[in-house]
C-alpha atoms as a PDB file:
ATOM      1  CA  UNK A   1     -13.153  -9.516 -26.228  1.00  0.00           C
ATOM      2  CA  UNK A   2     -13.097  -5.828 -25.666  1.00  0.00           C
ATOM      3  CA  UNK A   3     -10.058  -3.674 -25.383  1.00  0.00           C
ATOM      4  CA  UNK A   4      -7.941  -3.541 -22.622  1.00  0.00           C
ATOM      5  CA  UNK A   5      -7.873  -0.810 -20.848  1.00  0.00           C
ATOM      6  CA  UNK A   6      -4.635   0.235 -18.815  1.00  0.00           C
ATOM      7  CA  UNK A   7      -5.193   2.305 -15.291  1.00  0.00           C
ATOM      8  CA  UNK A   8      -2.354   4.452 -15.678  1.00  0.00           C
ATOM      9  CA  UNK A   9      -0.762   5.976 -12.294  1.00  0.00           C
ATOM     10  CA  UNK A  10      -2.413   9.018 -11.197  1.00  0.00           C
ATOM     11  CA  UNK A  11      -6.058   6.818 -10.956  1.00  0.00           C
ATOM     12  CA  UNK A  12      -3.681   4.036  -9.295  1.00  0.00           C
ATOM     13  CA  UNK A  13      -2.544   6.982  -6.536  1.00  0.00           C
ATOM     14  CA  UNK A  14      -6.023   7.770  -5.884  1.00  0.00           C
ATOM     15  CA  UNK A  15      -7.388   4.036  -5.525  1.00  0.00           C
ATOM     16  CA  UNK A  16      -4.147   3.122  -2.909  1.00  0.00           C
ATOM     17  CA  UNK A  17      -5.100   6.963  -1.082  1.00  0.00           C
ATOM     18  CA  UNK A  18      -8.660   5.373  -0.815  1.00  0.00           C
ATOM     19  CA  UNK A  19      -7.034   2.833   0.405  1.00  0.00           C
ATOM     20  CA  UNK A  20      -4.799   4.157   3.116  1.00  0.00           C
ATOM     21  CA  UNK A  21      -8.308   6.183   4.407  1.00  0.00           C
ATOM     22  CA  UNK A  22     -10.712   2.934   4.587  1.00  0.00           C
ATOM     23  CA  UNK A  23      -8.007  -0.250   5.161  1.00  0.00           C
ATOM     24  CA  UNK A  24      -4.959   1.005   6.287  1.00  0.00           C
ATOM     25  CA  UNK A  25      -5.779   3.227   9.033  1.00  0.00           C
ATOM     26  CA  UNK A  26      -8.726   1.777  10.462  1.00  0.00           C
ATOM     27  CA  UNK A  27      -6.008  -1.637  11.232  1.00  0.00           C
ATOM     28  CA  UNK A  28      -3.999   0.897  12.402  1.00  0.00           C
ATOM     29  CA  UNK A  29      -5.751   2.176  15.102  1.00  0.00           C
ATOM     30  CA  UNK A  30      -7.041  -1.702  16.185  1.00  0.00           C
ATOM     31  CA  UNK A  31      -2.850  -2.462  16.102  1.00  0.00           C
ATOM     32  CA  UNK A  32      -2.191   0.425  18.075  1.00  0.00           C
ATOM     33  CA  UNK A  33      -4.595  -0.072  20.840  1.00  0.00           C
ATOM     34  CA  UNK A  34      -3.969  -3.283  20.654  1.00  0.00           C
ATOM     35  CA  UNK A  35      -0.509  -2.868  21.530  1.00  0.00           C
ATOM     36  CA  UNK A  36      -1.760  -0.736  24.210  1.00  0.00           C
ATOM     37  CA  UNK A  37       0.743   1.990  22.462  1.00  0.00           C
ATOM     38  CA  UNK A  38       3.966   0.217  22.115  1.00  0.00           C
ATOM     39  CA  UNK A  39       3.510   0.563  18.613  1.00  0.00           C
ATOM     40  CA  UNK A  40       4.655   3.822  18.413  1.00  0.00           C
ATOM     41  CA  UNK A  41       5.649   6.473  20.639  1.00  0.00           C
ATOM     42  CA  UNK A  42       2.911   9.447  20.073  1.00  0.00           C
ATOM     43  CA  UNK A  43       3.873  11.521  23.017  1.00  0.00           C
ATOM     44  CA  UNK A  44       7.326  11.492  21.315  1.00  0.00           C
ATOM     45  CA  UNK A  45       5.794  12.205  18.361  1.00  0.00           C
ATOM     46  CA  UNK A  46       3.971  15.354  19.569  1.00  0.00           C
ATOM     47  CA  UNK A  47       6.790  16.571  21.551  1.00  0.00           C
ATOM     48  CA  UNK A  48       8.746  16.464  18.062  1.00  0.00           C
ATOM     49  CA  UNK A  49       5.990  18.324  15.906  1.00  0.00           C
ATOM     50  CA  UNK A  50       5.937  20.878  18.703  1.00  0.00           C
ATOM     51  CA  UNK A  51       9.836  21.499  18.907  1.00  0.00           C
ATOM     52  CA  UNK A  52       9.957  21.340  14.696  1.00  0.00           C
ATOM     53  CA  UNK A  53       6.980  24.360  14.895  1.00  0.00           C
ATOM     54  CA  UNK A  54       9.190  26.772  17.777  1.00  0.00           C
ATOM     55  CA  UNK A  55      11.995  26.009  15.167  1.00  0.00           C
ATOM     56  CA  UNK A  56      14.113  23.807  17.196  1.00  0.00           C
ATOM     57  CA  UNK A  57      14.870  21.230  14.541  1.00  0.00           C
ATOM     58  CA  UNK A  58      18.122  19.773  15.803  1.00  0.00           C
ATOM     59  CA  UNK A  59      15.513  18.267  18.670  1.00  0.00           C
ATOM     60  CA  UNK A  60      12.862  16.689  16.170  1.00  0.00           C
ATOM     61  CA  UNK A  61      15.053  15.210  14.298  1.00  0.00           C
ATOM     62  CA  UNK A  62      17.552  13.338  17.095  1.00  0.00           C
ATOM     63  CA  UNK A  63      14.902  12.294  19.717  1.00  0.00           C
ATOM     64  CA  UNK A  64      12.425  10.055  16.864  1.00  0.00           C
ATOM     65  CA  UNK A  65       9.678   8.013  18.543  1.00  0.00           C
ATOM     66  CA  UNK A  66      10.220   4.618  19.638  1.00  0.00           C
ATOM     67  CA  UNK A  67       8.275   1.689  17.370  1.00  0.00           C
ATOM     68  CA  UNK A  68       7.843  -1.565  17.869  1.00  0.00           C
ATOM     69  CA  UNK A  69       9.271  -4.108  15.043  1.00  0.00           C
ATOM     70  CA  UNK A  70       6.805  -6.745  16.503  1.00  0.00           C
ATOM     71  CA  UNK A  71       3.948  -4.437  16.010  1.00  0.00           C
ATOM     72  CA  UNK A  72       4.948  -2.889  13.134  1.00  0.00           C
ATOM     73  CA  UNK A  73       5.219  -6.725  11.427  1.00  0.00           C
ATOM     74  CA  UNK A  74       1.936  -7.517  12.573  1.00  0.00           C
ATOM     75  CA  UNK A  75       1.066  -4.590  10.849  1.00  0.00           C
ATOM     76  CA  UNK A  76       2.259  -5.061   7.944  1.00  0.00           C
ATOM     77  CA  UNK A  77       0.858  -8.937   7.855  1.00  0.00           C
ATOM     78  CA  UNK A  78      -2.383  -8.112   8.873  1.00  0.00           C
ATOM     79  CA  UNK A  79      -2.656  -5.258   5.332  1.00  0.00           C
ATOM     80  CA  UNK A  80      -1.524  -8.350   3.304  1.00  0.00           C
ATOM     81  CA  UNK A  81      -3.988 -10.241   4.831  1.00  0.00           C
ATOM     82  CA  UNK A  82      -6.803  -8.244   4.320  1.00  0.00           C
ATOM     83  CA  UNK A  83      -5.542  -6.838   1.090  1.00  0.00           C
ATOM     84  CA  UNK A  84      -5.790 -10.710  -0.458  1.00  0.00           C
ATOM     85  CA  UNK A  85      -9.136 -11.119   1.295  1.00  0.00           C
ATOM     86  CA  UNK A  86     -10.054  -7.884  -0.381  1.00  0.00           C
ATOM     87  CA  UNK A  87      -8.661  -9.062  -3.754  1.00  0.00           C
ATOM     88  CA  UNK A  88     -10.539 -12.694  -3.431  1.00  0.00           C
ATOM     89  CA  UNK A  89     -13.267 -11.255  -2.344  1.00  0.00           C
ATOM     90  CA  UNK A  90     -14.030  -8.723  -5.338  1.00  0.00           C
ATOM     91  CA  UNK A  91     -12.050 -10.227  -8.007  1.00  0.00           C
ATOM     92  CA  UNK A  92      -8.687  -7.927  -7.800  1.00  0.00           C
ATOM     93  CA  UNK A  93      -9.893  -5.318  -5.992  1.00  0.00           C
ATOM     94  CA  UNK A  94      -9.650  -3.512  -3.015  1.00  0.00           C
ATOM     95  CA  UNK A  95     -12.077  -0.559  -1.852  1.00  0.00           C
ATOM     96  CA  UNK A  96     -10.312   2.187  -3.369  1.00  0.00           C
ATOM     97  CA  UNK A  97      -9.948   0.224  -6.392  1.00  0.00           C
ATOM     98  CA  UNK A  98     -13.720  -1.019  -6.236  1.00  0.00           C
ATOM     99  CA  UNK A  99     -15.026   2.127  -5.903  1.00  0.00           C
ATOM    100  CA  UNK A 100     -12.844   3.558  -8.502  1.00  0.00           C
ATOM    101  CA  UNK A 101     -13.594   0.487 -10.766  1.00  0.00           C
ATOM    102  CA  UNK A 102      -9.944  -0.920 -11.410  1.00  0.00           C
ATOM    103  CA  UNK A 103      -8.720  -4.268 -10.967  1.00  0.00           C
ATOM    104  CA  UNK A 104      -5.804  -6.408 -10.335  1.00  0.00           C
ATOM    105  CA  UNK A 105      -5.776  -9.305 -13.091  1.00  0.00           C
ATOM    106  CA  UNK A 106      -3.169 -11.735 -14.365  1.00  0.00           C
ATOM    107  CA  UNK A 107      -1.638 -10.235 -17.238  1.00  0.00           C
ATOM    108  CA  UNK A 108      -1.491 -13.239 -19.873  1.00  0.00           C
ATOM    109  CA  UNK A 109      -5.222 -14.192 -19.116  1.00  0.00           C
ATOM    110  CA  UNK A 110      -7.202 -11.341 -17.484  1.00  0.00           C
ATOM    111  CA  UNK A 111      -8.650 -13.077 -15.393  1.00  0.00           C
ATOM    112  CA  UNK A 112      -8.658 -13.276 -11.837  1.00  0.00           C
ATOM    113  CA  UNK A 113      -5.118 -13.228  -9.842  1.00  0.00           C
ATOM    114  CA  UNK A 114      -4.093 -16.379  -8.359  1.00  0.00           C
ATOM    115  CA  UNK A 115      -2.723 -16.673  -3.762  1.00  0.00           C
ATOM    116  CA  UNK A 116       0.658 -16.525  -5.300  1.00  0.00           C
ATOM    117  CA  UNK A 117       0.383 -13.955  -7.570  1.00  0.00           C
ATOM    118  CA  UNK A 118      -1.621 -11.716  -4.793  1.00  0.00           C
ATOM    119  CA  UNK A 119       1.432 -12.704  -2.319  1.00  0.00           C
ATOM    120  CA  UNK A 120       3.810 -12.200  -5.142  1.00  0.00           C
ATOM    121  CA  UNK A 121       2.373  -8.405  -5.688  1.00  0.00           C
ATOM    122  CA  UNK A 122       1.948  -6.973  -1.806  1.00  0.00           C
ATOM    123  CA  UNK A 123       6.059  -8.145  -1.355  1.00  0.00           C
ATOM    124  CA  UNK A 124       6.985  -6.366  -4.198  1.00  0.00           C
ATOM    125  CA  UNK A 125       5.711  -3.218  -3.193  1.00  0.00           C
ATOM    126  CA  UNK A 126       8.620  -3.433  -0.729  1.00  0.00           C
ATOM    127  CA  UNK A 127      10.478  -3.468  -3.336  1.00  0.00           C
ATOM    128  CA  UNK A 128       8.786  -1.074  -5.293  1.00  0.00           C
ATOM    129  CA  UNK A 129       8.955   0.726  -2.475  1.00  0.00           C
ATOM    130  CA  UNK A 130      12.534   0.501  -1.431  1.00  0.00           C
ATOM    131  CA  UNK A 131      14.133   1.346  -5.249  1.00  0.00           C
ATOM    132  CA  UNK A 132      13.059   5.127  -4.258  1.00  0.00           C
ATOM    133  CA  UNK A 133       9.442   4.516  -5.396  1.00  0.00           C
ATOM    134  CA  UNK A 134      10.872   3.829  -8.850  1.00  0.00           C
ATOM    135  CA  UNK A 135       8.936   0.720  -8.782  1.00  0.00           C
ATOM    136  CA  UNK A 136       5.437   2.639  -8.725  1.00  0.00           C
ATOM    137  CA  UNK A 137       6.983   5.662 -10.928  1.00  0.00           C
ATOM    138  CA  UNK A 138       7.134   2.910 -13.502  1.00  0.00           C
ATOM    139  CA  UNK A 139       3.746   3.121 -14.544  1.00  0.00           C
ATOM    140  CA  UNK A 140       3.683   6.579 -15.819  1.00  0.00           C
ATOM    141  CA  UNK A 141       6.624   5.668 -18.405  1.00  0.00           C
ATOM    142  CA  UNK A 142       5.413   2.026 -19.583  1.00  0.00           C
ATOM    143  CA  UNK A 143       2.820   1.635 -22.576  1.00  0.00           C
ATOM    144  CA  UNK A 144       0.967  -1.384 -19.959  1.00  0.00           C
ATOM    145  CA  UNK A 145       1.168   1.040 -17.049  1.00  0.00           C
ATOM    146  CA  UNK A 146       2.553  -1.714 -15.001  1.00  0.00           C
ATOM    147  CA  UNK A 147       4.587  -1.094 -12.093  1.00  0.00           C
ATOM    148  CA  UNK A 148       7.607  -3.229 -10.731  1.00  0.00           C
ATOM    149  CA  UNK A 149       5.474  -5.158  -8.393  1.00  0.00           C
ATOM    150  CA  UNK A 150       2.608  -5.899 -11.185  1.00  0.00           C
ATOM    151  CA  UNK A 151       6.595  -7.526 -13.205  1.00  0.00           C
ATOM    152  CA  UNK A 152       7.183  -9.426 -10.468  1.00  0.00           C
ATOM    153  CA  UNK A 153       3.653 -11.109  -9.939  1.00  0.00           C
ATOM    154  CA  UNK A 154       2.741 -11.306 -13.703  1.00  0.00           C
ATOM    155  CA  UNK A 155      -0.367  -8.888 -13.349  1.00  0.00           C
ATOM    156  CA  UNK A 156      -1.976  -5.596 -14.372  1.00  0.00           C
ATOM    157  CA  UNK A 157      -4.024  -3.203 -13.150  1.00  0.00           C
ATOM    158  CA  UNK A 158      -7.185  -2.339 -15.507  1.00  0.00           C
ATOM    159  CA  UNK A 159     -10.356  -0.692 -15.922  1.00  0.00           C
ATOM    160  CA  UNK A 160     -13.723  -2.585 -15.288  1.00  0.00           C
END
């Protein structure tokens, strides 16, 4: 067996960017017309960026727009959804990775991450998330490059 290779985190930042463009915001828009706006308050939104630009801050920042927690967890179910499809799909990868040619794999085996190891991963990058991005920072720092949530779920990210 070849050497493993380690996708360190600036490659990692790219592939979830990629990401964000060709998953995240394309639900986004079919959650937000599906909620037939709810979701979140644009006009709000607008108002604020407006107000922030004449330099009335104090007004951006007290009147935030309204979101909806039911649309926002729908959200946030449906990337997990298609984030494991992705991953099943292409063996650990999602279009940013693919295209980038990195891969999620169980890191004891290398092979291909198991349902609870893909579940395992998305909910840690809440966690990841919420320990001010510490868990993702992680990867520049650690010999494996593995981040909090790749701990938690007993994977890696690698080259192809």
């Amino acid at each position: 067996m070849s050497e493993v290779k380690y996708a360190g985190f600036w490659i990692r930042f790219l592939a979830s960017f990629l990401d964000t463009l060709f998953l995240a915001i394309p639900v986004a828009v079919i959650i937000y017309f599906l909620s037939g706006g709810e979701w979140f308050d644009f006009a709000q939104y607008q108002l604020n960026m407006q107000a922030a630009m004449a330099g009335n801050a104090h007004y951006a920042l007290t009147n935030q727009p309204q979101m909806s927690m039911k649309w926002e967890l729908l959200f946030e179910f449906s990337i997990l959804i298609v984030s494991i499809i992705f991953w099943r799909r292409w063996r650990g990868a999602t279009p940013g990775k693919k295209y980038l040619k990195i891969k999620i794999v169980d890191a004891n085996t290398l092979e291909d991450i198991n349902n609870k190891q893909a579940i395992t991963r998305s909910l840690g990058y809440i966690i990841s998330t919420l320990a001010l991005l510490i868990g993702f920072l992680m990867v520049g720092f650690r010999k494996d490059k593995r981040a909090l949530h790749d701990l938690l779920s007993g994977t890696i990210v690698i080259y192809e």
